[in-house]
Protein backbone atom coordinates (compact mmCIF):
# COMPACT_ATOMS: atom_id res chain seq x y z
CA UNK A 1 72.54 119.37 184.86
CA UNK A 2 75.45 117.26 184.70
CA UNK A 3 76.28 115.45 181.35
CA UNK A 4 78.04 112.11 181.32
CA UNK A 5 80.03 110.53 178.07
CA UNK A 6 77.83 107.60 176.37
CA UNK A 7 77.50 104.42 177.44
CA UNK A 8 79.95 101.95 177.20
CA UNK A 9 80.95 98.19 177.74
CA UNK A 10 83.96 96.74 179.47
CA UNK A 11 86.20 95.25 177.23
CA UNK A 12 87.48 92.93 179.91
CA UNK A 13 86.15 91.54 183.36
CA UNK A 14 87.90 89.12 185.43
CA UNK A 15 87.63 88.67 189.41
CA UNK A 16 90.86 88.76 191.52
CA UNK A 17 91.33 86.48 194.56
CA UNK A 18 92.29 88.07 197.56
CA UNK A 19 93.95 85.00 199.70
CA UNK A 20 90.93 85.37 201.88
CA UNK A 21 86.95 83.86 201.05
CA UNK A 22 86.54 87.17 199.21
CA UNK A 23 87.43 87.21 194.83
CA UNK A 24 86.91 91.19 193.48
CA UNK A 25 84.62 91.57 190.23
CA UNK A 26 86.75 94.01 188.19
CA UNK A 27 86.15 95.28 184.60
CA UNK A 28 88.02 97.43 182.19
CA UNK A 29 86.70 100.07 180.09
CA UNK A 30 87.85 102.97 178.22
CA UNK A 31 91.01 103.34 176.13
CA UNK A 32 93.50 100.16 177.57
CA UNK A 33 96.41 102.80 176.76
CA UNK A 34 94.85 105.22 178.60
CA UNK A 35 95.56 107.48 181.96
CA UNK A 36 94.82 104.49 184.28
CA UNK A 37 91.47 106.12 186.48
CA UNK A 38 89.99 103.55 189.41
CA UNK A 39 86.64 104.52 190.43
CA UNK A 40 85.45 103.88 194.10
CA UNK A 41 81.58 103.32 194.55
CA UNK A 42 80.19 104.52 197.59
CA UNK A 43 78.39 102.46 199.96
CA UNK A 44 77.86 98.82 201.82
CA UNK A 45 77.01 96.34 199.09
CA UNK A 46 76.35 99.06 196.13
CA UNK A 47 78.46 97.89 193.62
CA UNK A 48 79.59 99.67 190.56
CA UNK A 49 76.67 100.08 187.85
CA UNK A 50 76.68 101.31 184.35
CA UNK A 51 76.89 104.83 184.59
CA UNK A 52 79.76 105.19 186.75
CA UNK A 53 81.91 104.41 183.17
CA UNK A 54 79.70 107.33 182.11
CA UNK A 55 81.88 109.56 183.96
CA UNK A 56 85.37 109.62 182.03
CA UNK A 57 86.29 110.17 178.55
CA UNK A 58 86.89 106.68 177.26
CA UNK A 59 88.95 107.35 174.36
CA UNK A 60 91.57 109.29 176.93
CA UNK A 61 90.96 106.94 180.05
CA UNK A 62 91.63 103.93 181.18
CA UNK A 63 88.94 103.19 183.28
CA UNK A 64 88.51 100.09 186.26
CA UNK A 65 85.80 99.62 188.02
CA UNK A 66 85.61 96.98 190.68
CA UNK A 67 82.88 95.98 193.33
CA UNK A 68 84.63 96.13 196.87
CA UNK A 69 84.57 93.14 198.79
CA UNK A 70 80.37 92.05 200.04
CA UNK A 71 79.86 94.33 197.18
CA UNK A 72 78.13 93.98 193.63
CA UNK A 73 78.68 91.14 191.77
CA UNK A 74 82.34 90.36 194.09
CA UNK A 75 81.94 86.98 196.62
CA UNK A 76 80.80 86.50 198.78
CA UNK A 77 77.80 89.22 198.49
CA UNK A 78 77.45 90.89 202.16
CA UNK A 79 80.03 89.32 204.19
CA UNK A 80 81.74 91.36 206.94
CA UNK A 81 84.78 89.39 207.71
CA UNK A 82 87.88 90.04 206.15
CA UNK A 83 86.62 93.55 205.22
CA UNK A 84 87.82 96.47 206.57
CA UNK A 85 89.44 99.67 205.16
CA UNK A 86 92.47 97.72 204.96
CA UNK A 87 91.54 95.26 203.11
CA UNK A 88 89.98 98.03 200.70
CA UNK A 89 93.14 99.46 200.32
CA UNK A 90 94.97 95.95 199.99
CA UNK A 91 92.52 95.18 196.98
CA UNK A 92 93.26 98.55 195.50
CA UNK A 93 97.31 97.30 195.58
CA UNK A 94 96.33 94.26 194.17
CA UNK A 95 94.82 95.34 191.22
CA UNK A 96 97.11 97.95 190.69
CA UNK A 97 99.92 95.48 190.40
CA UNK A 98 98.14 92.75 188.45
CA UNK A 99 97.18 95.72 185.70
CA UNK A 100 101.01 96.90 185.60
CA UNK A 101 99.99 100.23 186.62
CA UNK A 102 102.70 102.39 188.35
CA UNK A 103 100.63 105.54 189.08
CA UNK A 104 97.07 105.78 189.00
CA UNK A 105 94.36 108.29 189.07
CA UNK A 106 91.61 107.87 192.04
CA UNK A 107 88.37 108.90 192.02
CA UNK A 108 84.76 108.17 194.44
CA UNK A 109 81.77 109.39 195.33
């Protein structure tokens, strides 16, 4: 049995346009001057949920969470175009740079 840290809430959620029909849901949780951790859910329209913030220490991580594009609570929910791996990994950038963050930890399921 696997044990995951309590529940927590994000202290911050915003979604980031992505100069196509598509904005990202992201939200922040953990410690903000934390080792920056993004967490990748697995997937076609999954979305992040609760318990996936379970899974790092929040007083020692900065944790971000975002639904991938057709995913979750990001817009629009299920579309196809404009999303491809690339445009996975282009999000990923994104967010990177509009956090600051030089290096980052990665981590999916």
């Amino acid at each position: 049995m696997k044990i995951l840290y309590p529940e927590i809430q994000p202290y911050h959620t915003f979604f980031l346009e992505t100069g196509s029909k598509h904005s990202v849901y992201v939200e922040l949780c953990g410690n903000a001057e934390g080792i920056p951790v993004i967490f990748l859910h697995g997937g076609p329209c999954s979305g992040t949920k609760p318990d996936h913030r379970r899974f790092f220490n929040p007083e020692r991580y900065r944790i971000i969470l975002f639904d991938q594009r057709g995913c979750g609570q990001s817009v629009p929910f299920g579309e196809l175009e404009d999303n491809t791996t690339d445009d996975l990994i282009a999000d990923m950038e994104r967010i990177r740079q509009h956090l600051g963050i030089d290096k980052w930890l990665v981590f999916g399921g």
